[in-house]
C-alpha atoms as a PDB file:
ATOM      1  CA  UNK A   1      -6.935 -19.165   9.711  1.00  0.00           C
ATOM      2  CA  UNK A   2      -7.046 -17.571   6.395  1.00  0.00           C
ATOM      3  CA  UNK A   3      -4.361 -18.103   3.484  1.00  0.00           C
ATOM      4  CA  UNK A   4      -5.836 -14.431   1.927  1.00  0.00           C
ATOM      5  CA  UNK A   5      -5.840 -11.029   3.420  1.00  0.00           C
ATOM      6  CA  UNK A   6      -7.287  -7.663   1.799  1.00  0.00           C
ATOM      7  CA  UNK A   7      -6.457  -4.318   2.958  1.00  0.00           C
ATOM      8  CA  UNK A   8      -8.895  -1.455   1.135  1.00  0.00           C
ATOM      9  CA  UNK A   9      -7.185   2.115   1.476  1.00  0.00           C
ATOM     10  CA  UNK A  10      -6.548   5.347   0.245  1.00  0.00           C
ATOM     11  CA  UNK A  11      -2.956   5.724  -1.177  1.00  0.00           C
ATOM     12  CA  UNK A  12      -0.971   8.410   1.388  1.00  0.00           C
ATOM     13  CA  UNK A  13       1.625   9.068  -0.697  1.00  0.00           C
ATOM     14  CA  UNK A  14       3.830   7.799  -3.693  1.00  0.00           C
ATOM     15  CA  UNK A  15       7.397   7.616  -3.094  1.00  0.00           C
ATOM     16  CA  UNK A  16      10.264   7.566  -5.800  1.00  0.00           C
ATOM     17  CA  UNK A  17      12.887   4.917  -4.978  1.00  0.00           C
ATOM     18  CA  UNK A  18      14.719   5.184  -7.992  1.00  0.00           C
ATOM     19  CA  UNK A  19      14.892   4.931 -12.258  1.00  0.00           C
ATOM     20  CA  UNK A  20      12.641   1.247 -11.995  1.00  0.00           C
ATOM     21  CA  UNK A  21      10.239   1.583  -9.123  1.00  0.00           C
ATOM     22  CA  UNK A  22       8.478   3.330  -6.519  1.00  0.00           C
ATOM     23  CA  UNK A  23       6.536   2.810  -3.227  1.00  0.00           C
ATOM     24  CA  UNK A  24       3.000   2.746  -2.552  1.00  0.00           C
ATOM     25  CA  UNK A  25       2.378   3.925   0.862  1.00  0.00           C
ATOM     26  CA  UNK A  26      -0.610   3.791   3.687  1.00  0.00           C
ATOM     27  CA  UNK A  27      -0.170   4.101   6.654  1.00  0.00           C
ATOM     28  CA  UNK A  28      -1.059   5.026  10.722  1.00  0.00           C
ATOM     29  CA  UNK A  29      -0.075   8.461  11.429  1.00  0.00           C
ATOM     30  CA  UNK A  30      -0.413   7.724  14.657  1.00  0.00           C
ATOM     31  CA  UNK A  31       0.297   4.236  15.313  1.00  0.00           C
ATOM     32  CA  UNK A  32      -2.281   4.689  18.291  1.00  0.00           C
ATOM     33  CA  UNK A  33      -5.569   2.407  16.625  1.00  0.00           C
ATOM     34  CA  UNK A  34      -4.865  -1.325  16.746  1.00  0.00           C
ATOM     35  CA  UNK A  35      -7.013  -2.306  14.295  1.00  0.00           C
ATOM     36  CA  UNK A  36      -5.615  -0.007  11.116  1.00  0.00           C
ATOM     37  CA  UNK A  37      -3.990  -1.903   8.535  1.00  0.00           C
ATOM     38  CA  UNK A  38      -0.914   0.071   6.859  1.00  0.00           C
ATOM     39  CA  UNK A  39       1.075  -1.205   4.470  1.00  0.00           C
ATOM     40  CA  UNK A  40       4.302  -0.433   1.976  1.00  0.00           C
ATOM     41  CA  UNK A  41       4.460  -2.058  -1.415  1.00  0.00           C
ATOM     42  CA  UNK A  42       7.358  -1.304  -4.057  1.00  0.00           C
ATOM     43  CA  UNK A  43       5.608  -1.142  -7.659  1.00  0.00           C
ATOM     44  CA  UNK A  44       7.452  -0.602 -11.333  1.00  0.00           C
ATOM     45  CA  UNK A  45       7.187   3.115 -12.865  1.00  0.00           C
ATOM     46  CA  UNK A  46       4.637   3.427 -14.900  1.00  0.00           C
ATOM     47  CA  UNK A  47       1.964   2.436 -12.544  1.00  0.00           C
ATOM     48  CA  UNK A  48      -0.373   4.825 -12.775  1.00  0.00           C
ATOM     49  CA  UNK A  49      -1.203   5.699  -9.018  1.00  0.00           C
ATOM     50  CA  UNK A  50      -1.116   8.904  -7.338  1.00  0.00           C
ATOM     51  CA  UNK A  51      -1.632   9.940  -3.906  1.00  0.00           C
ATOM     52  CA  UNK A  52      -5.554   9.773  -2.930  1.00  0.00           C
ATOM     53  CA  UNK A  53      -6.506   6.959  -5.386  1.00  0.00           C
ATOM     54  CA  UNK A  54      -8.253   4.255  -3.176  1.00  0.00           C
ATOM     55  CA  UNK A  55      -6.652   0.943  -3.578  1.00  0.00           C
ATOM     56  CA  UNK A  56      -6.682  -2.954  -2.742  1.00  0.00           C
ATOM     57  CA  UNK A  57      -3.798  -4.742  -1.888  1.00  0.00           C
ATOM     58  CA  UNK A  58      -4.261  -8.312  -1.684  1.00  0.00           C
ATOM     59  CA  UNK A  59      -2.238 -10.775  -0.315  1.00  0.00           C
ATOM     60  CA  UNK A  60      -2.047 -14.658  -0.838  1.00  0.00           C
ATOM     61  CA  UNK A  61      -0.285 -17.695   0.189  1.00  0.00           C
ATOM     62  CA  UNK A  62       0.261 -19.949  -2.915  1.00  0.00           C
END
């Protein structure tokens, strides 16, 4: 088993959750394919991302 995972993506969409942050969104339209990765990530404003911008999200144990 590994203690890192990587999911590689194109951003859906950016949603604003309020005046400090907002969410970074991928995900399954569907829901029907196993094997695609989706994920939801709250981020501080002033990120930088926009919908379409390919992205990594990497996640460790420590």
């Amino acid at each position: 088993m590994t203690d890192k995972v990587e999911i590689i993506s194109a951003l859906e969409f950016v949603a604003n959750i309020n005046e400090k942050k907002d969410c970074l969104m991928a995900q399954d339209n569907t829901q029907n394919d196993p094997s695609v990765l989706w994920f939801n990530i709250d981020v501080p404003k002033g990120h930088g991302f926009v919908a379409g911008d390919r992205v990594r999200v990497t996640v460790e144990k420590l």
